[in-house]
Protein backbone atom coordinates (compact mmCIF):
# COMPACT_ATOMS: atom_id res chain seq x y z
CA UNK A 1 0.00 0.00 0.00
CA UNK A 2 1.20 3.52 -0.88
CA UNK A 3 0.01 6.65 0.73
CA UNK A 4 0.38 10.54 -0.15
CA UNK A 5 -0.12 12.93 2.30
CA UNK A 6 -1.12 16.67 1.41
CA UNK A 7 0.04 19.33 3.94
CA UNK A 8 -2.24 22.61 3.75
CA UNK A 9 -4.37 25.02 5.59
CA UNK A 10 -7.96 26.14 4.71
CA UNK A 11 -7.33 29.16 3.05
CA UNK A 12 -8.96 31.47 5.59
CA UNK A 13 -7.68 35.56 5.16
CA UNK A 14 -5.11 36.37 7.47
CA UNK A 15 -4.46 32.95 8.57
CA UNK A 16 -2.36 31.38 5.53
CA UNK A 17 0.28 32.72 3.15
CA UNK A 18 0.63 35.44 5.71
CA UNK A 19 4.45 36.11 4.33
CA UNK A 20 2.21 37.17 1.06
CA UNK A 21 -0.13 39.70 2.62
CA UNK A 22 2.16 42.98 2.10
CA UNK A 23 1.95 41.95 -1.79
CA UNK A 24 -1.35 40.13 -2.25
CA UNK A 25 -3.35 41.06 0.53
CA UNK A 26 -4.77 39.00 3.10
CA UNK A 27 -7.62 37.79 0.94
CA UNK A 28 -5.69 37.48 -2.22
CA UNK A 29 -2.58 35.45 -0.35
CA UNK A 30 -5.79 32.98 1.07
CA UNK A 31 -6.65 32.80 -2.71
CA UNK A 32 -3.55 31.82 -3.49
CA UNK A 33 -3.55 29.60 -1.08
CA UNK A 34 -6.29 27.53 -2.77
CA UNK A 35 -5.61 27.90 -6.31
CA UNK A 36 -1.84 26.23 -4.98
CA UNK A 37 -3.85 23.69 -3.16
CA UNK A 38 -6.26 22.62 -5.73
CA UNK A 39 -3.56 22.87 -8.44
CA UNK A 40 -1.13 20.60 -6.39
CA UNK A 41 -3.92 17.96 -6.06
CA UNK A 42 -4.54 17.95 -10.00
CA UNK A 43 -0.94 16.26 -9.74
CA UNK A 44 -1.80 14.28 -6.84
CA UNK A 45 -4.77 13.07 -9.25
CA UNK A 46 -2.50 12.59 -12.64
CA UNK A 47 -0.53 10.21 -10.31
CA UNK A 48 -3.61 8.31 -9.11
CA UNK A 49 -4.73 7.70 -12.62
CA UNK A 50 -1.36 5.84 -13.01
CA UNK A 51 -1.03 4.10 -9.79
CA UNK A 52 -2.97 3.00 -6.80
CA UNK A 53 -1.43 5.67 -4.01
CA UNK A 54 -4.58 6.76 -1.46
CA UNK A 55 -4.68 10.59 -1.29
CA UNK A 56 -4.89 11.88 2.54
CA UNK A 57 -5.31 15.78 2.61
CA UNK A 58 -3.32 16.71 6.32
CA UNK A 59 -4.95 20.02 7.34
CA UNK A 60 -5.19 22.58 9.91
CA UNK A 61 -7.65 25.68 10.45
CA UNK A 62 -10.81 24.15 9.47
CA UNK A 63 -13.30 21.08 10.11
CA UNK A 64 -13.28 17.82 8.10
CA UNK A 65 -16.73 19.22 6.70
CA UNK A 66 -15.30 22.38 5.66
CA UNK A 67 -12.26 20.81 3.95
CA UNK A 68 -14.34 18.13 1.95
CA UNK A 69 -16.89 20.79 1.29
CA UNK A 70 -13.87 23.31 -0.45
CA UNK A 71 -12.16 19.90 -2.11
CA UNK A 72 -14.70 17.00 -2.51
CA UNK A 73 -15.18 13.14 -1.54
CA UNK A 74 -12.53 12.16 -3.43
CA UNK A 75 -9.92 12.40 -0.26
CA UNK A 76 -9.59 11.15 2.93
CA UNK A 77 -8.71 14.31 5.32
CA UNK A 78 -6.76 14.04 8.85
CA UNK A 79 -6.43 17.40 10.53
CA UNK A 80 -2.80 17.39 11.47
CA UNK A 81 -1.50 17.00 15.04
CA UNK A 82 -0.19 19.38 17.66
CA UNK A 83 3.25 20.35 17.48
CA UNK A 84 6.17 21.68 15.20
CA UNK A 85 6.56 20.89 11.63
CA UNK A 86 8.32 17.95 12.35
CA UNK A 87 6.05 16.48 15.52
CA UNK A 88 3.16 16.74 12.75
CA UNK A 89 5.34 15.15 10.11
CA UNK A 90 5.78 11.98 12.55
CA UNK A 91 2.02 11.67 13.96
CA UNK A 92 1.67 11.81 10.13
CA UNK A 93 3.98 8.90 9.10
CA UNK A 94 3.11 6.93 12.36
CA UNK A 95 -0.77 6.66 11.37
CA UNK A 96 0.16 5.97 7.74
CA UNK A 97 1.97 3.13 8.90
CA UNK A 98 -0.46 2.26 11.10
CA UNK A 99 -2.89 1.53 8.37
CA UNK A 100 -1.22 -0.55 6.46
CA UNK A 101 0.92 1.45 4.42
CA UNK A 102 4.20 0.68 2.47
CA UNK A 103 6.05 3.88 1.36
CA UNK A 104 4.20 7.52 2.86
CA UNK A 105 5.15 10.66 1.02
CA UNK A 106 4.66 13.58 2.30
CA UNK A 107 4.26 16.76 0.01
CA UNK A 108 3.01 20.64 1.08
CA UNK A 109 1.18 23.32 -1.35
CA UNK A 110 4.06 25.43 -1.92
CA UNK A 111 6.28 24.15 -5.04
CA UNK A 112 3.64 24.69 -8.07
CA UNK A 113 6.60 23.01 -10.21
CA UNK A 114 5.65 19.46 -8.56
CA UNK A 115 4.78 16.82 -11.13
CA UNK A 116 2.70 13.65 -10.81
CA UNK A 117 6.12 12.45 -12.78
CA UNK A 118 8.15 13.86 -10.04
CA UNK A 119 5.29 11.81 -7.62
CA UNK A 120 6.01 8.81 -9.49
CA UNK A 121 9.81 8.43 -9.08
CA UNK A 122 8.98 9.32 -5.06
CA UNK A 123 7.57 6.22 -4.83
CA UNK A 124 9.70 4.42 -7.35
CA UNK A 125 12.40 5.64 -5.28
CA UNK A 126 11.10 3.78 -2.01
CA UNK A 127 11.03 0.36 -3.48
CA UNK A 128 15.10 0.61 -3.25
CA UNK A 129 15.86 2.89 -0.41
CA UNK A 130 14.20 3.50 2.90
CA UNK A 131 14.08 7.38 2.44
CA UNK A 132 13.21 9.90 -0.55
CA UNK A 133 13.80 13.87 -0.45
CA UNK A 134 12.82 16.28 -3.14
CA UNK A 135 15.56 19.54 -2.08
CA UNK A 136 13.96 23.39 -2.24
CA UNK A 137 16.10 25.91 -3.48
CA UNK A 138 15.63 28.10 -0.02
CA UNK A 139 17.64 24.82 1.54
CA UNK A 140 14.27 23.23 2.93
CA UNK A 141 12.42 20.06 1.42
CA UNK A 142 9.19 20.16 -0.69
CA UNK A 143 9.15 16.39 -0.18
CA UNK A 144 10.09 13.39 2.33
CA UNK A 145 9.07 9.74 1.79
CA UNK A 146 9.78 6.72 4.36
CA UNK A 147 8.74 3.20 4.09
CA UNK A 148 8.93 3.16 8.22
CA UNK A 149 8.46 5.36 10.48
CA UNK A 150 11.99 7.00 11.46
CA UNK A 151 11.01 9.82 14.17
CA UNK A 152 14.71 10.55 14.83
CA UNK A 153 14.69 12.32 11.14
CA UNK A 154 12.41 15.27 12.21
CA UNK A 155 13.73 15.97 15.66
CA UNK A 156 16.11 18.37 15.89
CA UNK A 157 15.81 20.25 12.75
CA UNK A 158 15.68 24.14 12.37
CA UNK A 159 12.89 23.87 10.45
CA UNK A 160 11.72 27.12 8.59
CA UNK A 161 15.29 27.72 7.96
CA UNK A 162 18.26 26.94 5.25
CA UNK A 163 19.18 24.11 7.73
CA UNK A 164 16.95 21.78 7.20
CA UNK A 165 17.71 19.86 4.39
CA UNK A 166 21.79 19.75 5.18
CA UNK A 167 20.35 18.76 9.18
CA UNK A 168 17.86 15.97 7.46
CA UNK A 169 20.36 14.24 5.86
CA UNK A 170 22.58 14.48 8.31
CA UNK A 171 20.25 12.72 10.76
CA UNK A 172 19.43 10.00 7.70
CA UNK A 173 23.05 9.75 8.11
CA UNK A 174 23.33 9.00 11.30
CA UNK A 175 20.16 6.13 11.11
CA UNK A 176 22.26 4.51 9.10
CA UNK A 177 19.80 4.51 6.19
CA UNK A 178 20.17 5.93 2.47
CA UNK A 179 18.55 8.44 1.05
CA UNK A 180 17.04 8.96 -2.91
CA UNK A 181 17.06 12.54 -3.71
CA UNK A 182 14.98 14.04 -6.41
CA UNK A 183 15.29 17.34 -8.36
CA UNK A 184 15.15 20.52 -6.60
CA UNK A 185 12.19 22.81 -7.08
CA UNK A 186 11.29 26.39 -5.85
CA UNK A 187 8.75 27.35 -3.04
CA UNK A 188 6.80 29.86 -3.14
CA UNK A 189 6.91 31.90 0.29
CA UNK A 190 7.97 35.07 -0.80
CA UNK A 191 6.84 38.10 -2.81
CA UNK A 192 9.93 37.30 -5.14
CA UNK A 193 8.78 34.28 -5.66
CA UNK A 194 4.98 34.85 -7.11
CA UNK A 195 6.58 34.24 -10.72
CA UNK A 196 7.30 31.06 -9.66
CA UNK A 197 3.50 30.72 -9.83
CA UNK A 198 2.26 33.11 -12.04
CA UNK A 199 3.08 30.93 -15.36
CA UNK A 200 0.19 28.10 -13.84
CA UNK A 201 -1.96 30.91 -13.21
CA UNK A 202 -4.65 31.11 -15.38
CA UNK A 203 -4.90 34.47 -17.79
């Protein structure tokens, strides 16, 4: 069994994409806060037309009801845990485990340049080596796939920072285990970085 797990918020005004607001507003940063949801799960969906991977949408800052009213039945939807980025990232991995799964990827919203192809050689990837990392040009991860749970990865890390993928693989490292790395994409976080996104937006 293969699972992918979809980090994001409900895109309520003030409450996501805040680093966005001086440019976009707070209502236009929530906006694009959906339109980079929705267009990330096209890919998730490209990928399920290809190969049997069950979609789990991870969310914070709304109900289960509000998310599957915004994105549809098509999902299963966890709200995500208590805790840092890397607590949540574990309760995450834990449950997917839990149920049965094989290889759990985890993905966010925030790298428009993620392909289902991309998806595919995640998972491809875990058939021969117990972890997978897609690198982000600000020195972060857009992506992190285990076929076990390995809680020692996401303790530890500076995460929001340039740290984190240099610390991750460290701490890979240091399990013993190898590590698949896939090409490096952009986030998009920043005002400079909206051109990142603008070529997927629509005209």
């Amino acid at each position: 069994m293969e699972q992918l797990i979809i980090f994001s918020r409900y895109p309520e005004p003030g409450r996501t994409k805040t680093r966005l607001i001086s440019r976009l507003g707070a209502a236009g940063a929530a906006e694009l806060q959906r339109r980079m949801t929705e267009h990330t799960l096209r890919q998730v969906r490209a990928l399920q037309r290809v190969r049997s991977v069950d979609g789990v949408v991870a969310f914070t800052g709304a109900t289960t009801d509000q998310m599957r009213a915004w994105l549809g039945d098509h999902w299963q939807y966890s709200p995500q845990t208590a805790g840092d980025l890397g607590q949540r990232m574990v309760a995450a991995i834990a449950h997917s485990c839990q149920a049965g799964s094989d290889r759990t990827v985890i993905i966010g919203i925030d790298c428009p340049d993620l392909t289902s192809a991309i998806l595919t050689a995640a998972f491809e990837q875990l058939q021969t080596h117990p972890v997978v990392l897609g690198p982000a040009q600000d020195g972060g991860y857009y992506l992190v796939g285990l076929t076990e749970p390995l809680p020692a990865l996401f303790t530890g890390i500076d995460w929001g920072t340039d740290r984190v993928l240099a610390q991750s693989q460290q701490a890979i490292a240091a399990q013993g285990k190898t590590c698949a790395i896939l090409p490096t994409l952009a986030d998009v976080d920043y005002p400079e970085d909206l051109p990142i996104w603008e070529k997927y937006a629509p005209s």
